[in-house]
N, C-alpha and C. Protein backbone atom coordinates (compact mmCIF):
# COMPACT_ATOMS: atom_id res chain seq x y z
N UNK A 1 -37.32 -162.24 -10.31
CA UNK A 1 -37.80 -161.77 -9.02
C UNK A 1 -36.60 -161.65 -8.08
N UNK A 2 -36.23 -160.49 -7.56
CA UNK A 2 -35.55 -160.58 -6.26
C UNK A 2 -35.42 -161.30 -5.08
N UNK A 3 -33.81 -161.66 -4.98
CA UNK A 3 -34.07 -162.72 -3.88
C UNK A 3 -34.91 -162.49 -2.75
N UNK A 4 -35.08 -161.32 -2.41
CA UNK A 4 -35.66 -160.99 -1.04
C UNK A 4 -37.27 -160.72 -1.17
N UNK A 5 -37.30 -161.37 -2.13
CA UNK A 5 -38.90 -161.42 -2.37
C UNK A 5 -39.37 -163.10 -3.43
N UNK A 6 -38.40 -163.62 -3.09
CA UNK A 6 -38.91 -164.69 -3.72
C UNK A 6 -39.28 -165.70 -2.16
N UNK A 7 -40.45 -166.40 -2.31
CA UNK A 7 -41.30 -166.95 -1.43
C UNK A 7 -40.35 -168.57 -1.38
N UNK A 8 -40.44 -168.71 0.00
CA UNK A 8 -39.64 -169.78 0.21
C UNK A 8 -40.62 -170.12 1.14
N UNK A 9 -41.11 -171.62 0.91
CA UNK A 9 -41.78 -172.56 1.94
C UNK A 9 -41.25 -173.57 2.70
N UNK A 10 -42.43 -174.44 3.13
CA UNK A 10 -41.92 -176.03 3.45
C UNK A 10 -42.58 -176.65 2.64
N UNK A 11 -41.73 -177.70 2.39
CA UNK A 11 -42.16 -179.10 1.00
C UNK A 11 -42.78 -179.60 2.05
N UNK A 12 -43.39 -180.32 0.72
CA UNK A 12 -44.61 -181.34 1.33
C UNK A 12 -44.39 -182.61 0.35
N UNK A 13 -45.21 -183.77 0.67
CA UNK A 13 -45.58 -184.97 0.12
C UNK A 13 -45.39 -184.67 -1.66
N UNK A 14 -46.60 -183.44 -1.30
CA UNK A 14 -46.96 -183.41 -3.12
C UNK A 14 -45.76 -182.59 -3.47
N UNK A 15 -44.52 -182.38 -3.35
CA UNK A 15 -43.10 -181.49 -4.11
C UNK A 15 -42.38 -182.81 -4.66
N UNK A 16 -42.61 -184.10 -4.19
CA UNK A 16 -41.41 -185.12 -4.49
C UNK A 16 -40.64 -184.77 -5.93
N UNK A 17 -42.08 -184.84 -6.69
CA UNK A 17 -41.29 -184.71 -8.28
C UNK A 17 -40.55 -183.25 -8.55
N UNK A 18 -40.89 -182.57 -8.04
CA UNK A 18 -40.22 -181.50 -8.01
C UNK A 18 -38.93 -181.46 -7.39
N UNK A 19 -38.93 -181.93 -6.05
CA UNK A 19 -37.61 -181.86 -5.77
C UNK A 19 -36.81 -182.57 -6.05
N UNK A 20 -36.93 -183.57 -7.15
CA UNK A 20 -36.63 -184.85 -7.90
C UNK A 20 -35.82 -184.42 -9.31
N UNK A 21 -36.45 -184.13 -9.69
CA UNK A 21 -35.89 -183.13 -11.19
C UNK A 21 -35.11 -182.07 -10.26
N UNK A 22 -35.00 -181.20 -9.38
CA UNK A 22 -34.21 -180.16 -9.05
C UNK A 22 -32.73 -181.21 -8.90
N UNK A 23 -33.20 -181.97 -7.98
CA UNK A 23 -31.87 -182.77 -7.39
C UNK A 23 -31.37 -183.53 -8.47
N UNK A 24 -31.57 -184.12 -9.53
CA UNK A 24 -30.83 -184.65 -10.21
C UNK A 24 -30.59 -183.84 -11.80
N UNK A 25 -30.75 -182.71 -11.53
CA UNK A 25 -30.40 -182.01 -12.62
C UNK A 25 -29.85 -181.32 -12.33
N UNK A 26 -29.55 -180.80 -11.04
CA UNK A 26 -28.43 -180.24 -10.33
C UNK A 26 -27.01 -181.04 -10.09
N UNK A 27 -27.40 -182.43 -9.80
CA UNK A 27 -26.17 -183.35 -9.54
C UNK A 27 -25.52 -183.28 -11.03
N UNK A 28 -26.64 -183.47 -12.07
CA UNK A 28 -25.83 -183.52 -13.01
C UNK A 28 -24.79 -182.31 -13.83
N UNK A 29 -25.43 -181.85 -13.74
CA UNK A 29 -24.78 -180.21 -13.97
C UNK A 29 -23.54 -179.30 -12.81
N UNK A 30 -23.51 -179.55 -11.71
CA UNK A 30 -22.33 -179.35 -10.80
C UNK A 30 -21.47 -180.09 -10.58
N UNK A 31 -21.79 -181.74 -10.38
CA UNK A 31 -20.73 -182.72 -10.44
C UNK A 31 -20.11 -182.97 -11.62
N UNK A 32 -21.04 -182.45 -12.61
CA UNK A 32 -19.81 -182.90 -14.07
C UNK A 32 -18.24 -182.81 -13.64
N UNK A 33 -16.89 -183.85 -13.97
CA UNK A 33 -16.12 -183.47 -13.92
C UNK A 33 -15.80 -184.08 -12.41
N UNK A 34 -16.14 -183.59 -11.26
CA UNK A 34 -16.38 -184.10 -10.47
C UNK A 34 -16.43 -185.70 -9.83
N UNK A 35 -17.16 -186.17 -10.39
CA UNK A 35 -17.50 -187.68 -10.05
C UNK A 35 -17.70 -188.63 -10.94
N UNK A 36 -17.96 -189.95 -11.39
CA UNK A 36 -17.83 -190.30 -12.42
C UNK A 36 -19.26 -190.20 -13.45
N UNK A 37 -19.06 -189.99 -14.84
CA UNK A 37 -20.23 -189.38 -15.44
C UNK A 37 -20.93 -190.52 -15.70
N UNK A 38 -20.83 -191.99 -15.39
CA UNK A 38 -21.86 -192.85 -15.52
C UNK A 38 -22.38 -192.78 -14.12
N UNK A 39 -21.92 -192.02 -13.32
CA UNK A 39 -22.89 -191.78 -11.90
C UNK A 39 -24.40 -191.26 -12.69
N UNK A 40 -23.60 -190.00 -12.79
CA UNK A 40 -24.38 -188.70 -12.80
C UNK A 40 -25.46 -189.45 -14.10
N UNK A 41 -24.91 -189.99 -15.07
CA UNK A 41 -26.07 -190.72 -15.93
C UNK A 41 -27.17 -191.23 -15.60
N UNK A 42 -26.65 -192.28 -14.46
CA UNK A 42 -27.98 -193.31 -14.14
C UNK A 42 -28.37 -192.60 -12.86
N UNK A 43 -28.33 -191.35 -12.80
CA UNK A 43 -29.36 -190.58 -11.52
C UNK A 43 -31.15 -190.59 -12.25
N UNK A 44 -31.80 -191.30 -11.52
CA UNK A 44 -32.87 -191.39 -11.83
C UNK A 44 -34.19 -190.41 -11.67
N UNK A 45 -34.57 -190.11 -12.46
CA UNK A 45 -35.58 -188.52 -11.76
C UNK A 45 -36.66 -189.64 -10.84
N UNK A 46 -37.06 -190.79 -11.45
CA UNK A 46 -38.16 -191.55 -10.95
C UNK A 46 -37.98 -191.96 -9.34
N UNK A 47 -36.59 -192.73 -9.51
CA UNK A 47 -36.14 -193.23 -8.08
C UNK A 47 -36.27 -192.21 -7.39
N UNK A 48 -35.73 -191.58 -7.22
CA UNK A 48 -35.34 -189.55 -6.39
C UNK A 48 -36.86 -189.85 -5.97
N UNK A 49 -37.40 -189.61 -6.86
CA UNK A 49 -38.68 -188.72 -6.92
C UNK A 49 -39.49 -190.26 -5.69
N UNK A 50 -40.03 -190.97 -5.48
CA UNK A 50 -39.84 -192.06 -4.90
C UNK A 50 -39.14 -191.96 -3.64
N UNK A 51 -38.09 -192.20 -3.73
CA UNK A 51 -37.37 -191.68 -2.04
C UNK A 51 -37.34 -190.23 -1.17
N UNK A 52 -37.71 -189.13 -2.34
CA UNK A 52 -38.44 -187.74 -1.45
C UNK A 52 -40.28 -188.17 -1.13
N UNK A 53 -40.71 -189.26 -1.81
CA UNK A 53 -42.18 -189.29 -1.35
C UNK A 53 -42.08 -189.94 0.48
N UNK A 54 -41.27 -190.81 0.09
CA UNK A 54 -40.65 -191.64 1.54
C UNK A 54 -40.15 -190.54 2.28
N UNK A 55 -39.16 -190.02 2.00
CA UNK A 55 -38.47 -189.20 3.35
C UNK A 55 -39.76 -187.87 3.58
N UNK A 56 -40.30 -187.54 2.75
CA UNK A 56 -41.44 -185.99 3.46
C UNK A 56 -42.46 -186.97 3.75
N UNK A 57 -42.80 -188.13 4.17
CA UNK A 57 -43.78 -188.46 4.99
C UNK A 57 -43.65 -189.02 5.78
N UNK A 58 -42.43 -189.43 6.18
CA UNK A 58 -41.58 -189.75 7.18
C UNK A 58 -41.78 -188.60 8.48
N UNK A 59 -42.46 -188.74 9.09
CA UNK A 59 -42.64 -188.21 10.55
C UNK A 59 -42.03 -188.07 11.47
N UNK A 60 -41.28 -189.18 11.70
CA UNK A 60 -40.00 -188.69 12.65
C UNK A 60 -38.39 -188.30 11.96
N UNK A 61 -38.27 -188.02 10.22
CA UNK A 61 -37.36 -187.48 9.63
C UNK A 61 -36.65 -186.28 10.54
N UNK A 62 -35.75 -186.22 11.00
CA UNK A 62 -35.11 -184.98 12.07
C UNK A 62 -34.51 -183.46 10.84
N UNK A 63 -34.90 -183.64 10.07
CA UNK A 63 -34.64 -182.38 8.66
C UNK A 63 -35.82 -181.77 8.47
N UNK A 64 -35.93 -180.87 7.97
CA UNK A 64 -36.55 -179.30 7.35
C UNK A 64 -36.60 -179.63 5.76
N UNK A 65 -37.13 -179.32 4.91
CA UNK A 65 -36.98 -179.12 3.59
C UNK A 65 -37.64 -178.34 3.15
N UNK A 66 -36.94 -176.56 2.56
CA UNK A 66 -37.63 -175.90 2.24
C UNK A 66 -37.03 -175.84 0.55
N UNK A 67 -38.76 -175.03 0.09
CA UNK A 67 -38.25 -174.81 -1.43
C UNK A 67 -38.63 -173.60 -2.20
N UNK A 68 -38.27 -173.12 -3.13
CA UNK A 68 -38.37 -171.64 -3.57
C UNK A 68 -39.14 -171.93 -5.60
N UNK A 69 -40.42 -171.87 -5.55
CA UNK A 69 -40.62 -171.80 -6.73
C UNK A 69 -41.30 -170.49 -7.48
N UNK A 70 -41.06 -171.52 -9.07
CA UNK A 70 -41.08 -170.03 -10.01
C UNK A 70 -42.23 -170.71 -10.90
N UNK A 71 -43.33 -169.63 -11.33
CA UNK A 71 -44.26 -170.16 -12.16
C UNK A 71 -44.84 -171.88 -12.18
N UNK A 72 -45.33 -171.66 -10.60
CA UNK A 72 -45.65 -173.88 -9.89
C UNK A 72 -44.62 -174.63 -10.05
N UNK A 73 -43.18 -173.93 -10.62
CA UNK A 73 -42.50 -174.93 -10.60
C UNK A 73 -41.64 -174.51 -9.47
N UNK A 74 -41.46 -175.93 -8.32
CA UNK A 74 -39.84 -176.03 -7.78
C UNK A 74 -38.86 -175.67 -8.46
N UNK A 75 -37.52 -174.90 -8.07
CA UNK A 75 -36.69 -174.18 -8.72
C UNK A 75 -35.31 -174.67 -7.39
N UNK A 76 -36.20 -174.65 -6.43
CA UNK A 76 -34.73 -175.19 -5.84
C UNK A 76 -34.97 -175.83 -4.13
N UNK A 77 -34.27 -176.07 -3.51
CA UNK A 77 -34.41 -176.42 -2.12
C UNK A 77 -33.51 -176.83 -0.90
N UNK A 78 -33.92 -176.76 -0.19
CA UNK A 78 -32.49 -177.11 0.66
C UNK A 78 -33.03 -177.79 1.96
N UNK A 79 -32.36 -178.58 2.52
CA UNK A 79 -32.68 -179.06 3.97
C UNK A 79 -31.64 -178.93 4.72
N UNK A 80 -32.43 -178.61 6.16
CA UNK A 80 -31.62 -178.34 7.55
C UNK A 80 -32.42 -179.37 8.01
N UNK A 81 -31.15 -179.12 9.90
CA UNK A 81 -31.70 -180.00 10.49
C UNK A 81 -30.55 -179.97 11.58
N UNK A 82 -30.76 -180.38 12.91
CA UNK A 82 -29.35 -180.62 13.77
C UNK A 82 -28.26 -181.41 13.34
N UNK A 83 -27.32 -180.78 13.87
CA UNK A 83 -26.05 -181.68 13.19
C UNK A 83 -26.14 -183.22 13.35
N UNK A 84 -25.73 -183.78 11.76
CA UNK A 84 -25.49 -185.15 12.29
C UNK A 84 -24.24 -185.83 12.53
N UNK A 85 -23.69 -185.03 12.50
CA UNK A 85 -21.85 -185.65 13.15
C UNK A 85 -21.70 -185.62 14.36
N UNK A 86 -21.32 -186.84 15.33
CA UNK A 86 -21.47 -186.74 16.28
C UNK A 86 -20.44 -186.01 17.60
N UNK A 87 -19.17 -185.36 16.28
CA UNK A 87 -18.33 -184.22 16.91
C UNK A 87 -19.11 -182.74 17.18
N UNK A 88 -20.63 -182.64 16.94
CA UNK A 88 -20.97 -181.73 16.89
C UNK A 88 -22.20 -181.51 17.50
N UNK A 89 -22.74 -181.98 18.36
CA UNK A 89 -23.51 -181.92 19.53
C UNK A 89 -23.99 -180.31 19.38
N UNK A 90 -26.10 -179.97 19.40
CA UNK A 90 -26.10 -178.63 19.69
C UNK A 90 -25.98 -177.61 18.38
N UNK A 91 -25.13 -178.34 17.64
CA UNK A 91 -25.15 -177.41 16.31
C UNK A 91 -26.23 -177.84 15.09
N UNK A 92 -26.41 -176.61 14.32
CA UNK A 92 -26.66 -176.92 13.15
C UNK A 92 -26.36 -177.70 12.07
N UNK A 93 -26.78 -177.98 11.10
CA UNK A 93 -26.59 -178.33 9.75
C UNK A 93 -27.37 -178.39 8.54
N UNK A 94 -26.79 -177.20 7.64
CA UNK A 94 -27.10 -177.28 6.66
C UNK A 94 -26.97 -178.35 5.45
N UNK A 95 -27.85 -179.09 5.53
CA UNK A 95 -27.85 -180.70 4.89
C UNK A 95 -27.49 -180.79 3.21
N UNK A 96 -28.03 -179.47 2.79
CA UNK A 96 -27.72 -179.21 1.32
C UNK A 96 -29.00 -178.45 0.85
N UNK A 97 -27.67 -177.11 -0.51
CA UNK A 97 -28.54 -176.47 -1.28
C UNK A 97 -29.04 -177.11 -2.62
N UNK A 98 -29.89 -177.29 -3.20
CA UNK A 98 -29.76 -177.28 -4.38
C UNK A 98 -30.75 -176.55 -5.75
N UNK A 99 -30.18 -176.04 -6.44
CA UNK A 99 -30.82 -175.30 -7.49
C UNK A 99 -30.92 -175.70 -8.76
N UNK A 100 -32.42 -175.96 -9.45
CA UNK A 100 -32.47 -176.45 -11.28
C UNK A 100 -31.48 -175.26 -11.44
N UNK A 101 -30.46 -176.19 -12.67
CA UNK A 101 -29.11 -174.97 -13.27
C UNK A 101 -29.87 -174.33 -14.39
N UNK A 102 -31.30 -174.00 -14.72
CA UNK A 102 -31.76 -173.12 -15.39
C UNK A 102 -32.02 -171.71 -14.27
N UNK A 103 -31.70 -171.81 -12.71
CA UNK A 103 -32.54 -171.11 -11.87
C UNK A 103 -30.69 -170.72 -10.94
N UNK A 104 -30.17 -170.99 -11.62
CA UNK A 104 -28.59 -170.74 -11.06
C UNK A 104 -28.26 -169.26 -11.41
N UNK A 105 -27.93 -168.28 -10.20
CA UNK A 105 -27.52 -167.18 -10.60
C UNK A 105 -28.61 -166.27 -10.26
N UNK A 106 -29.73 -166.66 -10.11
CA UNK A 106 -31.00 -165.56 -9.99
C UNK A 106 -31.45 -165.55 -8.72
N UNK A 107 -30.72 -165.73 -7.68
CA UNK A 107 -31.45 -165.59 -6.11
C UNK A 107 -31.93 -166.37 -5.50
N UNK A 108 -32.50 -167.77 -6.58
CA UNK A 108 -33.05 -168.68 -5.60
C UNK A 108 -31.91 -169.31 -4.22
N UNK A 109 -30.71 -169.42 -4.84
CA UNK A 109 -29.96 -170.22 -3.37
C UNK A 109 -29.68 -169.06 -2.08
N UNK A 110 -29.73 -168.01 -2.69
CA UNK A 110 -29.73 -166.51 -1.36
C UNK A 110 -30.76 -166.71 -0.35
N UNK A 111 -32.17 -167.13 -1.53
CA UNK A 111 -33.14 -167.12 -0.62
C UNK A 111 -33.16 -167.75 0.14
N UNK A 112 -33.03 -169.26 -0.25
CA UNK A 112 -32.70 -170.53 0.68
C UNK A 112 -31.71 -170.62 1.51
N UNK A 113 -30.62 -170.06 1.76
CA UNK A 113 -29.79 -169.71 2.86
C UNK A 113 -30.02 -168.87 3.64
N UNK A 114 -30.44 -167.88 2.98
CA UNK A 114 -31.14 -167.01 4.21
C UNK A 114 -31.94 -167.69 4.95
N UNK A 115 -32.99 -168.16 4.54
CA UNK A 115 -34.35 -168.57 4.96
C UNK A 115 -33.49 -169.93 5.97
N UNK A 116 -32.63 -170.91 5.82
CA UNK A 116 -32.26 -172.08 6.21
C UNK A 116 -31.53 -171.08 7.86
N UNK A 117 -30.39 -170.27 7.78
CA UNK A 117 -30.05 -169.94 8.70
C UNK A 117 -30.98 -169.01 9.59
N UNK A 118 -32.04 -168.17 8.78
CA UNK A 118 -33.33 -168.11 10.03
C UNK A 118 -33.58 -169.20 10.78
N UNK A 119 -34.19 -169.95 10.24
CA UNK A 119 -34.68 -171.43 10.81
C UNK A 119 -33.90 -172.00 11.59
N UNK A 120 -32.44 -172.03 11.49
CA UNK A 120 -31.66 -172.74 12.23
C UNK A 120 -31.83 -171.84 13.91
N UNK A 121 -31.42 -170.01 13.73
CA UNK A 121 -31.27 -169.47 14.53
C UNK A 121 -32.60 -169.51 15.34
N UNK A 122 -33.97 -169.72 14.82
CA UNK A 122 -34.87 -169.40 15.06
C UNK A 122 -34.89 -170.96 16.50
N UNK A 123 -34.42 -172.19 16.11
CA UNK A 123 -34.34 -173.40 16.74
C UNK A 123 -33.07 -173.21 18.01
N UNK A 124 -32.53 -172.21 18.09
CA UNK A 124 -31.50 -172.11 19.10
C UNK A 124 -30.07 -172.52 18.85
N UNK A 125 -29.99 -172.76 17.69
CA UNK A 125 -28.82 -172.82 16.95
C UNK A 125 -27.79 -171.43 16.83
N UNK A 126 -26.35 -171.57 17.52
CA UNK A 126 -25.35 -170.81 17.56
C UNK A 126 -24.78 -170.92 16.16
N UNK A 127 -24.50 -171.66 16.34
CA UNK A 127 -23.54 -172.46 14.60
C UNK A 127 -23.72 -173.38 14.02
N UNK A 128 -23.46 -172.98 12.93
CA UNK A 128 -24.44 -174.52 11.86
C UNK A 128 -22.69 -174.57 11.04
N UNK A 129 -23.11 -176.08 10.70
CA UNK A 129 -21.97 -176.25 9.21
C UNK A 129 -22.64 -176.95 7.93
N UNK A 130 -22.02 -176.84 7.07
CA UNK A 130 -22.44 -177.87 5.74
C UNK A 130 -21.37 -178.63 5.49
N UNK A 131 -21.20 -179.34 4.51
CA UNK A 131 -20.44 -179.84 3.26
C UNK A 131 -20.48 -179.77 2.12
N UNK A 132 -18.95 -179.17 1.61
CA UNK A 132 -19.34 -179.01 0.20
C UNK A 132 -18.34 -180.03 -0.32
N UNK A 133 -18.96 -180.75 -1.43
CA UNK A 133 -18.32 -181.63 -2.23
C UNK A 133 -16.54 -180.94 -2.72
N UNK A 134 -15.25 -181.39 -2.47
CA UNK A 134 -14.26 -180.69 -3.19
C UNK A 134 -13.90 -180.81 -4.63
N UNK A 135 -13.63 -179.54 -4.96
CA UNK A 135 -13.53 -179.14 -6.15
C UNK A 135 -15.10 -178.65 -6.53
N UNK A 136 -15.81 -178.51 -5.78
CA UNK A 136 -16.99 -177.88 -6.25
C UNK A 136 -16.46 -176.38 -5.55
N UNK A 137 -15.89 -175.68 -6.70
CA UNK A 137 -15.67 -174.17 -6.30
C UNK A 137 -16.63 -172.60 -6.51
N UNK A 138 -17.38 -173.64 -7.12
CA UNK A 138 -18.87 -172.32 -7.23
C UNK A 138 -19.54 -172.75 -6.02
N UNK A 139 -19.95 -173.75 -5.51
CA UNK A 139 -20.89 -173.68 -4.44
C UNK A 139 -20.21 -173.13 -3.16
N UNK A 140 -18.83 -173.76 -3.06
CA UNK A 140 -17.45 -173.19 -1.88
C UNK A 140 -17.51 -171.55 -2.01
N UNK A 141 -17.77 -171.10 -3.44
CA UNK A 141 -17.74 -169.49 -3.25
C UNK A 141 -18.98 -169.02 -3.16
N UNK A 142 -19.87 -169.65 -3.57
CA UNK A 142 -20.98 -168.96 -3.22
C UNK A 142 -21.47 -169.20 -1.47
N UNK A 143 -21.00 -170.44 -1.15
CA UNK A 143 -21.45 -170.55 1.21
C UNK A 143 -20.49 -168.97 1.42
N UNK A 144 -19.16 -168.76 0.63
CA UNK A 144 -18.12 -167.80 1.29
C UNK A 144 -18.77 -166.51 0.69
N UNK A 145 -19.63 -166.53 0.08
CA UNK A 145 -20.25 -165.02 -0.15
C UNK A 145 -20.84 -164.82 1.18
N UNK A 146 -21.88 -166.32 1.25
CA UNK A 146 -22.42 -165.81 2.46
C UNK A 146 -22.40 -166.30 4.08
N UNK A 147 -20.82 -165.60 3.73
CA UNK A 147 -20.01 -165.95 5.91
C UNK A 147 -20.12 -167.09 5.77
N UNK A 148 -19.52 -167.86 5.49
CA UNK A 148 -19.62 -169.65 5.68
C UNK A 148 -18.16 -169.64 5.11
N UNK A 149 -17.30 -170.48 5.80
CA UNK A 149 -15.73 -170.41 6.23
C UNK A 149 -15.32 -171.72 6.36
N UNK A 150 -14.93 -171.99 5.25
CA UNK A 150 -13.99 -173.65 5.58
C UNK A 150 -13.10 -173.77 7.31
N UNK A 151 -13.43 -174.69 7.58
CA UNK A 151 -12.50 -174.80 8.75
C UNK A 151 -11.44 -175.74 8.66
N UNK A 152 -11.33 -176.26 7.86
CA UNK A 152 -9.82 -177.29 7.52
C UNK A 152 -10.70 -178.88 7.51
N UNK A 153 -12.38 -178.70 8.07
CA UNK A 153 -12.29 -180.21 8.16
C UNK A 153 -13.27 -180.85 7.02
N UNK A 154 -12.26 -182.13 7.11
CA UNK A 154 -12.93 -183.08 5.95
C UNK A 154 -13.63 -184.34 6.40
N UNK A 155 -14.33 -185.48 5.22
CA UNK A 155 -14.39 -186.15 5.29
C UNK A 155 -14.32 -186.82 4.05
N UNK A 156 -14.83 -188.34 3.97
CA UNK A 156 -14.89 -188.53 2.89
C UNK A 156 -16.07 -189.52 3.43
N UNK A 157 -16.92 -189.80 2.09
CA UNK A 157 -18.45 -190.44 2.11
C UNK A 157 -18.52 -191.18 1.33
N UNK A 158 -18.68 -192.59 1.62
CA UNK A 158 -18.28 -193.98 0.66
C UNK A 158 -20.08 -193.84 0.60
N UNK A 159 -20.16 -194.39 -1.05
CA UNK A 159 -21.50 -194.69 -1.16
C UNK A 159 -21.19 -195.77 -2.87
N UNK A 160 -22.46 -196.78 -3.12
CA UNK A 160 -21.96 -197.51 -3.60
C UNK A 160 -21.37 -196.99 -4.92
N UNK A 161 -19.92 -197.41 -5.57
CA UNK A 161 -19.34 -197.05 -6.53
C UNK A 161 -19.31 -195.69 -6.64
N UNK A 162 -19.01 -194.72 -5.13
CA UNK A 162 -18.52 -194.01 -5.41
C UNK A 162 -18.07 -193.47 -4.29
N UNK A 163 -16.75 -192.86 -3.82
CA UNK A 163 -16.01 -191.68 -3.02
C UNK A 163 -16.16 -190.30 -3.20
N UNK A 164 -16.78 -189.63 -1.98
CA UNK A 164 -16.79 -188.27 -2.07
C UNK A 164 -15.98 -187.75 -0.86
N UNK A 165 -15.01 -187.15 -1.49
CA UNK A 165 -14.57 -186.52 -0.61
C UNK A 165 -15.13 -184.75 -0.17
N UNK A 166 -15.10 -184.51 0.86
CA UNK A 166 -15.72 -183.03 1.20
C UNK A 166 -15.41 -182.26 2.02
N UNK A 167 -15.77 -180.74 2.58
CA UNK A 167 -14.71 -180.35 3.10
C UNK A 167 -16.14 -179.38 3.47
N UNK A 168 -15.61 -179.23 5.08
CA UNK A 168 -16.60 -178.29 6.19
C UNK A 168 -16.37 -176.86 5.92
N UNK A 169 -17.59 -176.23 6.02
CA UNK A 169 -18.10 -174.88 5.87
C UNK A 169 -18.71 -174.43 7.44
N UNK A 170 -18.27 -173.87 8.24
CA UNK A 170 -18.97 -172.87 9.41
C UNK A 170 -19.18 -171.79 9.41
N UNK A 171 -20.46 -171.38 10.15
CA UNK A 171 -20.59 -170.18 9.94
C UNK A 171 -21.28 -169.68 11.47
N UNK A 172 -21.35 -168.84 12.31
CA UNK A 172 -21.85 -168.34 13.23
C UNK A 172 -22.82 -167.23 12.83
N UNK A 173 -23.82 -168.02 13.56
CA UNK A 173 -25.46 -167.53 13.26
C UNK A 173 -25.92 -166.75 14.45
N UNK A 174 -25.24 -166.25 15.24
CA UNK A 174 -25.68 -165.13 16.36
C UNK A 174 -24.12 -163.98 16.76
């Protein structure tokens, strides 16, 4: 199906498992190489799946989570939401794409960027940024397909037994 016709919603309660298997079969398949592979091992579809039941019924959650499926299945998703860095007051942020790597290449992440920077612009958002993990050079070229421009800035994101370092993507949405 064409990206510009593939149906992009908002998740709900009942997507957890879906966006559960997307997200950790995506981590595993893009971070290969990346991060360490007994990470990416003990990513749990159950846990995930469990902490998206918690965060989409979470009511005062300040994020968006939309998702793009194919034949009832979730295929991919992404969440926005105002920036949470506090150098960035007013702006956007694109919180993260992610796509099952059976659904990589066919439009679902077009859709979801499109659809994420409507939403942002639609909220009064000038400029949004993301993060992309470094050395992740397919996702870095695919934000730069679409107008999303490293700006030199980094960070790095301690989480347990592991360092990510990452590197800012902007893009101007009006």
């Amino acid at each position: 199906m064409p990206a510009d016709r593939m149906p992009v919603r908002n998740a709900t309660v009942a997507d957890a498992h879906g966006l559960a298997v997307v997200h950790v079969r995506s981590w595993q398949a893009a971070y290969r190489g990346l991060m360490p592979q007994e990470v990416l091992d003990a990513l749990s579809i159950a846990e995930r799946e469990a902490n998206w039941a918690r965060f989409m019924a979470d009511s005062e959650r300040s994020s968006r989570t939309l998702v793009v499926e194919r034949d009832n299945e979730i295929v991919g998703w992404a969440g926005y939401g105002a920036a949470r860095d506090d150098d960035a007051p007013g702006t956007g942020e694109l919180w993260g794409i992610y796509a099952h790597p059976a659904a990589w290449s066919t439009g679902v992440g077009h859709a979801l960027v499109t659809a994420v920077e409507a939403a942002l612009r639609a909220e009064g958002h000038e400029v949004a940024y993301l993060w992309v993990l470094a050395g992740n050079d397919r996702a870095a070229a695919f934000y730069e397909r679409h107008g999303w421009a490293s700006d030199g800035g980094t960070k790095i994101d301690e989480r347990p037994g592991l360092t990510l370092h990452e590197r800012r993507h902007v893009k101007r949405l009006v």
